[in-house]
N, C-alpha and C. Protein backbone atom coordinates (compact mmCIF):
# COMPACT_ATOMS: atom_id res chain seq x y z
N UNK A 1 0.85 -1.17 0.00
CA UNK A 1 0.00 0.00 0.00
C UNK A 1 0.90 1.24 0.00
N UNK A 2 0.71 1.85 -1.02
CA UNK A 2 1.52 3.15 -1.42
C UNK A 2 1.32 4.59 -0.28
N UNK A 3 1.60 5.47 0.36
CA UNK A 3 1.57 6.66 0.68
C UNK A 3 0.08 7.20 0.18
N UNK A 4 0.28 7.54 -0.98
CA UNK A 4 -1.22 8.09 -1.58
C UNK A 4 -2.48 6.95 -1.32
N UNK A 5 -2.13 5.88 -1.02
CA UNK A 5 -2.80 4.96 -1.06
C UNK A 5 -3.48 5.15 0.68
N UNK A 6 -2.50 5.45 1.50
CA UNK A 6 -2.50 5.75 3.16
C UNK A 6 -4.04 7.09 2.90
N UNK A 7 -3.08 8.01 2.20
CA UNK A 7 -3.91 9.18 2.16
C UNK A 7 -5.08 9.15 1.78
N UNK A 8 -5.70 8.35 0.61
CA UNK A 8 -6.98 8.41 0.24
C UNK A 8 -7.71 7.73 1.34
N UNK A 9 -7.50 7.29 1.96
CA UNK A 9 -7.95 6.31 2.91
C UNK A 9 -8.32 6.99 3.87
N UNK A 10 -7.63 8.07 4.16
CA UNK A 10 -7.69 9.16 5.53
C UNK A 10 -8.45 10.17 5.32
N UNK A 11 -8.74 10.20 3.98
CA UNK A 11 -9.99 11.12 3.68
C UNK A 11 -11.52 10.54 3.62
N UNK A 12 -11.13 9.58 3.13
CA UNK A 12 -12.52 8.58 3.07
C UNK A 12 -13.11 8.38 5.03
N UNK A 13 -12.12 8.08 5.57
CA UNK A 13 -12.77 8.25 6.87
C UNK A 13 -12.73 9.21 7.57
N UNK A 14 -12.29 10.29 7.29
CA UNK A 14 -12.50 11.65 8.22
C UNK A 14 -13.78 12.08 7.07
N UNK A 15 -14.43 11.55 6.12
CA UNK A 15 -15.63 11.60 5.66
C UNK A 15 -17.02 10.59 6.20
N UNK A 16 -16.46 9.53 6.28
CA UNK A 16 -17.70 8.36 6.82
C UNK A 16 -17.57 8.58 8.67
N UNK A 17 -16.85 9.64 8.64
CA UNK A 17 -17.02 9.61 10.19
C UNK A 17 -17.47 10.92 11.05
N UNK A 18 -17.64 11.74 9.53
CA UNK A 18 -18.15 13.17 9.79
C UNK A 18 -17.51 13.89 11.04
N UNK A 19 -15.85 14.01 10.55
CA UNK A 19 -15.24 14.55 11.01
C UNK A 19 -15.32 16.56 10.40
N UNK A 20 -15.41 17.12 11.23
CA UNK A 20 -15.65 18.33 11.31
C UNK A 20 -14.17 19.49 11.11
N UNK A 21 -13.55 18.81 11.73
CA UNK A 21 -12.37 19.66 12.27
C UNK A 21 -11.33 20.54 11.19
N UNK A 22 -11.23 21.38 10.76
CA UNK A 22 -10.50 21.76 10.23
C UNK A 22 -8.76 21.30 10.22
N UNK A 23 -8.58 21.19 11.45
CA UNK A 23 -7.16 20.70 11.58
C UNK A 23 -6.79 19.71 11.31
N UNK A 24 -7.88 19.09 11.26
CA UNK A 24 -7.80 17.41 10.70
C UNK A 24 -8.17 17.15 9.48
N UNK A 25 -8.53 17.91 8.48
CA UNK A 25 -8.54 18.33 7.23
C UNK A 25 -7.74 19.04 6.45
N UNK A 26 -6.60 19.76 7.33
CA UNK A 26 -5.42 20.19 6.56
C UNK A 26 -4.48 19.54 7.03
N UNK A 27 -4.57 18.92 7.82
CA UNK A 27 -3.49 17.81 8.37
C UNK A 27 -3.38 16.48 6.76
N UNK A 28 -4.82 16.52 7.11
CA UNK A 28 -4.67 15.38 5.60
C UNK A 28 -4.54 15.91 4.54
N UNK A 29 -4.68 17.03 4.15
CA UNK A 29 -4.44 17.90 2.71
C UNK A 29 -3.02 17.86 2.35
N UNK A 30 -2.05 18.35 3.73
CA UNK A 30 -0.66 18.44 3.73
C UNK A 30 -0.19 17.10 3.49
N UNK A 31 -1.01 15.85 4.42
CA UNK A 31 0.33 14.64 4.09
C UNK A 31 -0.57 14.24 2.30
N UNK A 32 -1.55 14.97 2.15
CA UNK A 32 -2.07 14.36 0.93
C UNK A 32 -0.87 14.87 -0.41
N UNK A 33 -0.67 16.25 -0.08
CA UNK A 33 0.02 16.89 -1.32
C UNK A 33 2.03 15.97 -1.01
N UNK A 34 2.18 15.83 -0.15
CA UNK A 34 3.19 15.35 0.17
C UNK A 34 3.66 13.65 -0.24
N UNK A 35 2.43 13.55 0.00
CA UNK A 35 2.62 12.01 -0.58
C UNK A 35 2.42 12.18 -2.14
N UNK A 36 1.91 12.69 -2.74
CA UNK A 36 1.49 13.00 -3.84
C UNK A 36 3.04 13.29 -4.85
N UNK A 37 3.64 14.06 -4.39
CA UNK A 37 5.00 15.14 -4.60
C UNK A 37 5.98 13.44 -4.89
N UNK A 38 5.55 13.03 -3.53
CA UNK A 38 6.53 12.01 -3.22
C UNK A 38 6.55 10.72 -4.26
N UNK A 39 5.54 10.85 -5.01
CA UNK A 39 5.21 9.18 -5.37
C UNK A 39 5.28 9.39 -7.24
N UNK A 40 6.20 8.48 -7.54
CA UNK A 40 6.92 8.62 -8.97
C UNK A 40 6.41 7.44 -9.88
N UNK A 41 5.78 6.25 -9.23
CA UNK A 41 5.22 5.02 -9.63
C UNK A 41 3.87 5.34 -10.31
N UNK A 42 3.86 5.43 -11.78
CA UNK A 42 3.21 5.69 -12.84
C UNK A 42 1.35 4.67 -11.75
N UNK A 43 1.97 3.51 -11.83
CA UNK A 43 0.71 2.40 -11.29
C UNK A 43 -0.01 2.93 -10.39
N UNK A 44 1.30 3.24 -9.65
CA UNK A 44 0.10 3.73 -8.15
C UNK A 44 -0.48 4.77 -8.44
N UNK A 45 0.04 6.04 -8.68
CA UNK A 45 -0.73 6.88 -9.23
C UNK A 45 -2.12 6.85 -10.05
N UNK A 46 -1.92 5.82 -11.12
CA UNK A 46 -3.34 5.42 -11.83
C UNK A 46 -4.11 4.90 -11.10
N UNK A 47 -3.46 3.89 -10.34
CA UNK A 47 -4.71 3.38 -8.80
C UNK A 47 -4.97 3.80 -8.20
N UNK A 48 -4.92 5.13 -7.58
CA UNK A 48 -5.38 6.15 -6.95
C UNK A 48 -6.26 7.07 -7.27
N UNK A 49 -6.19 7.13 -8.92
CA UNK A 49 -7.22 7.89 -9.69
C UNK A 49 -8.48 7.05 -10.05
N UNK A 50 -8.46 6.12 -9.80
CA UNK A 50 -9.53 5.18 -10.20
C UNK A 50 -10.09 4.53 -8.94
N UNK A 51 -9.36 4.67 -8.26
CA UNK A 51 -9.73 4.15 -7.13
C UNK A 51 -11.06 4.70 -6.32
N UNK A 52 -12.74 3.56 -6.13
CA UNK A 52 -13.41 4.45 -5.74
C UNK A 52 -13.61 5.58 -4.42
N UNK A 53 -12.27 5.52 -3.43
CA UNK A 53 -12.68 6.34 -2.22
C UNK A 53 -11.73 7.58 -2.91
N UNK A 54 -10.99 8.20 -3.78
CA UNK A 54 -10.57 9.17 -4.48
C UNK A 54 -12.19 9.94 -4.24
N UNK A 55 -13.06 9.62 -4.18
CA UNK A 55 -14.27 10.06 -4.72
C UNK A 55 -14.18 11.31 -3.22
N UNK A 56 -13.77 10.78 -1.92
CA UNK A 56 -13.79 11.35 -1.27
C UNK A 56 -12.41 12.91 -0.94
N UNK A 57 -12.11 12.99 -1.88
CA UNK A 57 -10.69 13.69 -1.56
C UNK A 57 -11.45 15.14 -2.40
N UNK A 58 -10.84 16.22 -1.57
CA UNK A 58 -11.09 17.62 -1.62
C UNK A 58 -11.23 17.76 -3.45
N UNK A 59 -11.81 18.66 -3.84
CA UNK A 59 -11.49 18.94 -5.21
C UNK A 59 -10.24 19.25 -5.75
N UNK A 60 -9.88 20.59 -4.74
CA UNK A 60 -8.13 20.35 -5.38
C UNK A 60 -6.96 19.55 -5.22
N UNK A 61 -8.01 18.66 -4.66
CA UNK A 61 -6.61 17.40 -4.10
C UNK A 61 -6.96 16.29 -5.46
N UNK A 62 -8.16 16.10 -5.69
CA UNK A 62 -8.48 15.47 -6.64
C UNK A 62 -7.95 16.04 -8.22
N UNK A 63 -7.77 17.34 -8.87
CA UNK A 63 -7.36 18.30 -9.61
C UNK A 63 -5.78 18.05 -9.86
N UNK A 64 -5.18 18.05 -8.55
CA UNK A 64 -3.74 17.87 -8.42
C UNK A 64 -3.67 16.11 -8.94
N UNK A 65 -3.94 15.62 -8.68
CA UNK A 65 -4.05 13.78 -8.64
C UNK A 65 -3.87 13.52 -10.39
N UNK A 66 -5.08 13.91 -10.61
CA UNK A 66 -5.46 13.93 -12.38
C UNK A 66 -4.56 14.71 -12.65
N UNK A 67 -3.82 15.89 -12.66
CA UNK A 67 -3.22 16.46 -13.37
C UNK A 67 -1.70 15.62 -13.31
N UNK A 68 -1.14 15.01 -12.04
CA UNK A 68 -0.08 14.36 -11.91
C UNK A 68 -0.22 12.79 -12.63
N UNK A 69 -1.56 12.31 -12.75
CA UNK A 69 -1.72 11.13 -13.37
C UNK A 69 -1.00 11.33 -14.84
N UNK A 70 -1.78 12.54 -15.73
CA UNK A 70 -1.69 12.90 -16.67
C UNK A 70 -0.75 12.98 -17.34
N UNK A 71 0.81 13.85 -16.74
CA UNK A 71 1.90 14.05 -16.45
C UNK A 71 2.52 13.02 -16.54
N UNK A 72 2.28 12.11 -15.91
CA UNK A 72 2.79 10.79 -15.45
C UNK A 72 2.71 9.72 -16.76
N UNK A 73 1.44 9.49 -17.43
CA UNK A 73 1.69 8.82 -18.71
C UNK A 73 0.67 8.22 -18.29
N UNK A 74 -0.75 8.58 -17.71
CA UNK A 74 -1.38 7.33 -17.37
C UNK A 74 -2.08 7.64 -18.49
N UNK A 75 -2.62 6.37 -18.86
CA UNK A 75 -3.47 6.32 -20.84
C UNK A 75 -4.54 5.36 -20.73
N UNK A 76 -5.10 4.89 -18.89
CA UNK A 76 -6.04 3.80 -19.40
C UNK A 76 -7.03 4.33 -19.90
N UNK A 77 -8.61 3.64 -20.32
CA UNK A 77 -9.88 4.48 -20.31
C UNK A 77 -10.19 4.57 -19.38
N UNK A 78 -10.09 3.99 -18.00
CA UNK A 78 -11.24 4.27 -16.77
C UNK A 78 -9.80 5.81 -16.38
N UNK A 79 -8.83 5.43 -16.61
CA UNK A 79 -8.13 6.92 -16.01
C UNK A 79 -8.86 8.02 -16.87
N UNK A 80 -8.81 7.96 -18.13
CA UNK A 80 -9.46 9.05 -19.12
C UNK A 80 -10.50 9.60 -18.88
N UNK A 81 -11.38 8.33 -18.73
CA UNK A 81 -12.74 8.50 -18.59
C UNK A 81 -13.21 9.72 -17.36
N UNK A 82 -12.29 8.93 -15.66
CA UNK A 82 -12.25 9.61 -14.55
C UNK A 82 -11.50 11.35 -15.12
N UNK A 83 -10.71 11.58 -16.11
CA UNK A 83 -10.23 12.69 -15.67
C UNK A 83 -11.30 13.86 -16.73
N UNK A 84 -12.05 13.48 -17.71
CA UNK A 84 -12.73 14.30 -18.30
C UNK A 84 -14.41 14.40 -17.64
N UNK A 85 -14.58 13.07 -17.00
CA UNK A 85 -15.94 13.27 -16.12
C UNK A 85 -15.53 14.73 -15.10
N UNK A 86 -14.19 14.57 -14.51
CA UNK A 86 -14.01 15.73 -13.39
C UNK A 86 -14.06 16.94 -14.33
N UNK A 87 -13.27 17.24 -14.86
CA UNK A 87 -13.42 18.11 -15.41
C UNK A 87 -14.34 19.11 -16.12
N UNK A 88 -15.29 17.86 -16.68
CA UNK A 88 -16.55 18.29 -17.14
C UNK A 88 -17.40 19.10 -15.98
N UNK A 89 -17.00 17.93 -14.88
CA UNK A 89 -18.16 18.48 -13.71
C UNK A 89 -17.61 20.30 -12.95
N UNK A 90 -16.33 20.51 -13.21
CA UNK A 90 -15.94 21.18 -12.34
C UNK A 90 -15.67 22.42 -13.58
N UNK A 91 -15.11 22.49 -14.61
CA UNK A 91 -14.96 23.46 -14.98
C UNK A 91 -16.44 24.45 -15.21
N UNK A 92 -16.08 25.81 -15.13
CA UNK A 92 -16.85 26.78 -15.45
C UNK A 92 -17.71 26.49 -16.73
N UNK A 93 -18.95 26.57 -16.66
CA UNK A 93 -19.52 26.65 -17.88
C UNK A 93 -19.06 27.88 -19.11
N UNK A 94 -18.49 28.68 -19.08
CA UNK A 94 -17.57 29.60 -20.27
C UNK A 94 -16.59 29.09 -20.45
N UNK A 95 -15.53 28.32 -19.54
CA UNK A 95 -14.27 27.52 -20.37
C UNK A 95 -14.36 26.51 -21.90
N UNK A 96 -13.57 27.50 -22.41
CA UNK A 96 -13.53 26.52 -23.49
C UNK A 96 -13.54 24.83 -24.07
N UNK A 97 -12.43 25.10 -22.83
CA UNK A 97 -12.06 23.46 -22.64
C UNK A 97 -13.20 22.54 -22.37
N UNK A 98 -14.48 23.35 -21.78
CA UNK A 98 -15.53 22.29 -21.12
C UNK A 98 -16.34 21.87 -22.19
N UNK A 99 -17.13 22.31 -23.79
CA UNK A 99 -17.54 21.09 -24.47
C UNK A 99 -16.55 20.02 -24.75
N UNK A 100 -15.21 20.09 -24.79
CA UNK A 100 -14.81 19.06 -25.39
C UNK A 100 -14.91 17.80 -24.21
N UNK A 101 -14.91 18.53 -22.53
CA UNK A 101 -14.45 17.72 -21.40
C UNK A 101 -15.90 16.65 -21.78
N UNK A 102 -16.78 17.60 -21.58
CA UNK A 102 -18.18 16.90 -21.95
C UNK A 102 -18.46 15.85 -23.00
N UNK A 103 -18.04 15.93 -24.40
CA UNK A 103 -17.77 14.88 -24.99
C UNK A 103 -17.35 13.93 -24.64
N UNK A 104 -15.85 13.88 -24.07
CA UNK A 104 -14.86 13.06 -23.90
C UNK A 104 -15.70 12.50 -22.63
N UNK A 105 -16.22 12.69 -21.21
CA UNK A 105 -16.83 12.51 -20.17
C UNK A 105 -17.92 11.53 -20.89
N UNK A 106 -18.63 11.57 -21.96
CA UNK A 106 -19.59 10.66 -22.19
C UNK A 106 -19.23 9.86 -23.49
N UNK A 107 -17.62 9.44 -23.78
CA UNK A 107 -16.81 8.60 -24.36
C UNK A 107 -17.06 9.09 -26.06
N UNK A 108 -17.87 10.27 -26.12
CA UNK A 108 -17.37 10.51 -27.67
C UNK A 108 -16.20 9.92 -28.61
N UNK A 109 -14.98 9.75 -27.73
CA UNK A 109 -14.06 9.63 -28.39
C UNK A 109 -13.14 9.07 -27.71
N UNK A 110 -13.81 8.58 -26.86
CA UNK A 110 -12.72 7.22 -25.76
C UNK A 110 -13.27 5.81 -26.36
């Protein structure tokens, strides 16, 4: 079990446990971006993006993830799939970028 692998995990339950605390939410943000920084293994990285408790990680922790997947060389479809669904969902409706996210999010061209 990888670092990022620790981290998603620590978000998923300071979520199913309706943890409140701020300090305990940047506590995990920090070892989140840190482990993140830290971890060079193309795999784990893709298993982390696909992975379903990712679902629970901040938006810009999730943003950072996909963008380092990306970076990284990950090329599956469920990675693809996961990084244009986010995108779709999150970018501004005036970004350019968002019909194409939208296509790509409902496999136009995956």
């Amino acid at each position: 079990m990888s670092m990022l692998d620790l981290c998603i995990s620590t978000f998923a339950e300071l979520d199913k446990n309706h943890v409140t605390s701020k300090l305990l939410w940047n506590d995990a943000i920090k070892d989140f971006y840190d482990a993140l920084n830290a971890e060079n293994n193309k795999s784990n990285i893709e298993a982390a993006v696909v992975d379903k408790r990712s679902l629970y990680l901040p938006i810009e922790c999730k943003f950072k993830l996909l963008e380092k997947a990306k970076r990284a060389g990950c090329d599956s479809f469920e990675f693809w799939q996961d990084y244009y669904k986010y995108k779709a969902t999150y970018l501004e409706p005036d970004n350019p970028e968002r019909p194409f996210a939208l296509e790509m999010a409902n496999g136009k061209y995956l």
